[in-house]
N, C-alpha and C. Protein backbone atom coordinates (compact mmCIF):
# COMPACT_ATOMS: atom_id res chain seq x y z
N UNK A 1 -39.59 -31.70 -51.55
CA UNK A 1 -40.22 -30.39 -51.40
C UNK A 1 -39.36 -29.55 -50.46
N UNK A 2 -39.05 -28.19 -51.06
CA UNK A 2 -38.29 -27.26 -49.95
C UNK A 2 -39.10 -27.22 -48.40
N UNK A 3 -38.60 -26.93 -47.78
CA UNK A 3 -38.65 -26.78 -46.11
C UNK A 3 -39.38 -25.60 -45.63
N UNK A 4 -39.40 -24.32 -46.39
CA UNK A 4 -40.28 -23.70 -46.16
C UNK A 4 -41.50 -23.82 -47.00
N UNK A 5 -41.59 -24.19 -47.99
CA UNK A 5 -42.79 -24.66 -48.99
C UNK A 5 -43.64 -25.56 -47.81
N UNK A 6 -43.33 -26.60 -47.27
CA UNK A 6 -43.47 -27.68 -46.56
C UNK A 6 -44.25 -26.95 -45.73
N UNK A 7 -43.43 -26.04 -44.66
CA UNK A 7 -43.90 -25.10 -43.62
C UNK A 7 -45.10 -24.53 -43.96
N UNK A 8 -45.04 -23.55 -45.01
CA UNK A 8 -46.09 -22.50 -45.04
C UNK A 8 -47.42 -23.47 -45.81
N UNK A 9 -47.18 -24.78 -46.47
CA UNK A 9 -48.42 -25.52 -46.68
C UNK A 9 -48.95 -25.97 -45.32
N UNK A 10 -47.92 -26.20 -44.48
CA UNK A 10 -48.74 -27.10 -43.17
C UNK A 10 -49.38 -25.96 -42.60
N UNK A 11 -48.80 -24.23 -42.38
CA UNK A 11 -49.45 -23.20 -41.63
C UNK A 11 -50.54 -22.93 -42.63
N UNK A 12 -50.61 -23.19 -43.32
CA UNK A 12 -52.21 -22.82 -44.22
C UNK A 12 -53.09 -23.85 -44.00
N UNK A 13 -52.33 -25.44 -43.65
CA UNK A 13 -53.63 -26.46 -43.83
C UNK A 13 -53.89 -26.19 -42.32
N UNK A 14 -53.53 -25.78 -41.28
CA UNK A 14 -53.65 -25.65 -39.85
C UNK A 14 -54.80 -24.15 -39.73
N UNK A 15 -54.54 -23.11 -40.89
CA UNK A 15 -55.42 -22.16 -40.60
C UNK A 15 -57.01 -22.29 -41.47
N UNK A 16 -56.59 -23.22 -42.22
CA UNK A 16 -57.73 -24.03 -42.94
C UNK A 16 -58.90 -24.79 -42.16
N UNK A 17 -58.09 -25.29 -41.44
CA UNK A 17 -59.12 -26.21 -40.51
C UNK A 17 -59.60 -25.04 -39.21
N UNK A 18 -58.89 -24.43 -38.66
CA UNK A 18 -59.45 -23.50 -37.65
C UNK A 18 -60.36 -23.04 -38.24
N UNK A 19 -60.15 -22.53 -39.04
CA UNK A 19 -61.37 -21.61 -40.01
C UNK A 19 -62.53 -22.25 -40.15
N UNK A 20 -62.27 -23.57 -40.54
CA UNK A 20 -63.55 -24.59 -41.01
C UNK A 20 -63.84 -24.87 -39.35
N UNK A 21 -63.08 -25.26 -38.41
CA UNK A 21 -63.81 -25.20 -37.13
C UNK A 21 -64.83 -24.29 -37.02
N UNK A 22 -64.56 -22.92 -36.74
CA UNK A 22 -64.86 -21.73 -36.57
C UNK A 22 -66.12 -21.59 -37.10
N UNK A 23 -66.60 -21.93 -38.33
CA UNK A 23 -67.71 -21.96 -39.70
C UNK A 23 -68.47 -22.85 -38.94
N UNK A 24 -68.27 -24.16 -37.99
CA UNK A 24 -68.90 -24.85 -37.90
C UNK A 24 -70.14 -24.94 -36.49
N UNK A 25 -68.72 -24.19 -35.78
CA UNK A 25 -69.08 -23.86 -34.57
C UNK A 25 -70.19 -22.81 -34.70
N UNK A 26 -70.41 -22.03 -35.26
CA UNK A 26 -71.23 -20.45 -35.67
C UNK A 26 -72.57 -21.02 -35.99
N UNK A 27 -72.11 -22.59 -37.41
CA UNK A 27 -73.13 -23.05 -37.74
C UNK A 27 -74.06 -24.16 -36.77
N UNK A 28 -73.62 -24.62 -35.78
CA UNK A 28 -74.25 -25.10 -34.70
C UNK A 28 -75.05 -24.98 -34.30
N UNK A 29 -74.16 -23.44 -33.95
CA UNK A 29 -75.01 -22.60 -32.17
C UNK A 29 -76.28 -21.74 -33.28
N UNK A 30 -76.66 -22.08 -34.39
CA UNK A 30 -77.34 -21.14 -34.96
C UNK A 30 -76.80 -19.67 -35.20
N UNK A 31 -76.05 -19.53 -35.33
CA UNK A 31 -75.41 -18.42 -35.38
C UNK A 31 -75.36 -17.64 -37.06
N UNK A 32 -75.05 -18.53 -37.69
CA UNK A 32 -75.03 -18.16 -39.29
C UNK A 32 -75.90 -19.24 -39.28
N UNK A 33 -77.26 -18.85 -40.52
CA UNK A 33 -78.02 -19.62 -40.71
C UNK A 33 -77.58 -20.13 -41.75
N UNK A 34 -78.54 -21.72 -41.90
CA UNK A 34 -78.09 -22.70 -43.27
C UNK A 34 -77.87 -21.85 -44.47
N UNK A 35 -78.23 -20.68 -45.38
CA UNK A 35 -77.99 -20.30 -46.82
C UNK A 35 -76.63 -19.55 -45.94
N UNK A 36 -76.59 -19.03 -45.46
CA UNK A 36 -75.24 -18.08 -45.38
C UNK A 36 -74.38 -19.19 -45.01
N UNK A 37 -74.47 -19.57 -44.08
CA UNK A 37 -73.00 -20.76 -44.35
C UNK A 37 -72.74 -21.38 -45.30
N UNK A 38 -73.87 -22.17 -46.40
CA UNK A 38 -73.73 -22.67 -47.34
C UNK A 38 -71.96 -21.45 -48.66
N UNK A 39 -73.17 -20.40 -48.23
CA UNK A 39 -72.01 -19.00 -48.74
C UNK A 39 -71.18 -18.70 -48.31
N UNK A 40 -70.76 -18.75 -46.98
CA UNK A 40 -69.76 -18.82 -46.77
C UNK A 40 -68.60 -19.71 -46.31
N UNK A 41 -69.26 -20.97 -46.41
CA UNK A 41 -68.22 -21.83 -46.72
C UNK A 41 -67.58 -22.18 -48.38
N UNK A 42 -68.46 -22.09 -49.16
CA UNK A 42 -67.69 -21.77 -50.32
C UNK A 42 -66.91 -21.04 -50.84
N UNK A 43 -67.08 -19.70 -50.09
CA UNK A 43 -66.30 -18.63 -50.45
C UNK A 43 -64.92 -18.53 -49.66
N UNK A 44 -64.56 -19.43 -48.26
CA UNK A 44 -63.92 -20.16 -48.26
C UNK A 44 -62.71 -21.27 -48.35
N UNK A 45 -63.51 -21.85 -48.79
CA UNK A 45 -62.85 -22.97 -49.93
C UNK A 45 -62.39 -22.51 -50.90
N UNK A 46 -63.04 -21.63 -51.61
CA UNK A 46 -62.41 -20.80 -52.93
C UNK A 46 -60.87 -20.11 -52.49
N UNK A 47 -61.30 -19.47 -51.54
CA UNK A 47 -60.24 -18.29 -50.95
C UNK A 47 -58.58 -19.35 -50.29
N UNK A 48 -58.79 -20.28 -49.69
CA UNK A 48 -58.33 -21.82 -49.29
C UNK A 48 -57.24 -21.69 -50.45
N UNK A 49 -57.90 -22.31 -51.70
CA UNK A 49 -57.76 -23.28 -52.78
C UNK A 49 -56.55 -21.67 -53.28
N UNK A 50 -57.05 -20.86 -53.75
CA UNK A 50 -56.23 -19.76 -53.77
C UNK A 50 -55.11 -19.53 -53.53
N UNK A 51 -54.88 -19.51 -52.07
CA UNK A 51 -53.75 -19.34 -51.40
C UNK A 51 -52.98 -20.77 -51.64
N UNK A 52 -53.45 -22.14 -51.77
CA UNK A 52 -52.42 -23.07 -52.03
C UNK A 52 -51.71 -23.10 -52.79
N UNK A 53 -52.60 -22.83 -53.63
CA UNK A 53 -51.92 -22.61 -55.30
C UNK A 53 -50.97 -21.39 -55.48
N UNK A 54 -51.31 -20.53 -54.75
CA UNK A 54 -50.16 -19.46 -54.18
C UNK A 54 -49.24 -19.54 -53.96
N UNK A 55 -48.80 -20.78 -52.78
CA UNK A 55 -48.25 -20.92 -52.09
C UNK A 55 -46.98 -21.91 -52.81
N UNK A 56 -47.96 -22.34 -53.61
CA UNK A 56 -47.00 -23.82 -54.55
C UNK A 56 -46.17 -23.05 -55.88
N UNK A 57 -46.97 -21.88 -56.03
CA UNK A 57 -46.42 -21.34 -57.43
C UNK A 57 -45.16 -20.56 -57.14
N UNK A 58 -45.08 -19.92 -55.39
CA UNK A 58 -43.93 -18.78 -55.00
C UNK A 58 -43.01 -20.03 -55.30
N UNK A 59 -43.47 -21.49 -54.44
CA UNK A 59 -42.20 -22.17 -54.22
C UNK A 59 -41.75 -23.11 -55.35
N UNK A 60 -42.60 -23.21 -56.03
CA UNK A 60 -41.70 -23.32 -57.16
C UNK A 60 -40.62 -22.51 -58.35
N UNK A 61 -41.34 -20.69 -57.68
CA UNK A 61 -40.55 -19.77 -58.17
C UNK A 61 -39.16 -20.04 -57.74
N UNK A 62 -39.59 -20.44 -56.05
CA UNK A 62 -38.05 -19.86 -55.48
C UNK A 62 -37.38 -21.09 -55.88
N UNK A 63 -37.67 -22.02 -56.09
CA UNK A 63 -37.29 -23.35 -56.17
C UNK A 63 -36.14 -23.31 -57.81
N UNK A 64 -37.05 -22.73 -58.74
CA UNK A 64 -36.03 -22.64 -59.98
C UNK A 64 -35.00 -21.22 -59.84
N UNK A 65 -34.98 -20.22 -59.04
CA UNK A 65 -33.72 -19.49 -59.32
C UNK A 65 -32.77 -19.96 -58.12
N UNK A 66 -32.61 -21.22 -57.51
CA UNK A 66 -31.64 -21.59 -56.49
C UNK A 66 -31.33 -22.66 -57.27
């Protein structure tokens, strides 16, 4: 796997988990109640899943014109 592919997957799985910290922490302290977190952790995950696949498709772009 290229080196920045590598990179920008590990800076997404690192802003992945803050995020899911963040969701969890809110969901704790009562902060976002159970249906809205339910919503917005899926929406989320969706948004997540998105950007990986993003992320895999640039580098395989850049990957075939080098």
């Amino acid at each position: 796997m290229n080196k920045g592919l590598s990179g920008s997957l590990r800076l997404l799985a690192i802003l992945s988990v803050l995020v899911l910290a963040a969701l969890a922490i809110l969901f704790v302290l009562d902060v976002i109640p159970r249906e809205q977190f339910a919503d917005a952790a899926s929406k989320v995950f969706s948004l997540l899943g998105i950007a990986a696949v993003t992320v895999l498709a640039i580098g395989v772009l850049f990957k075939s014109n080098h």
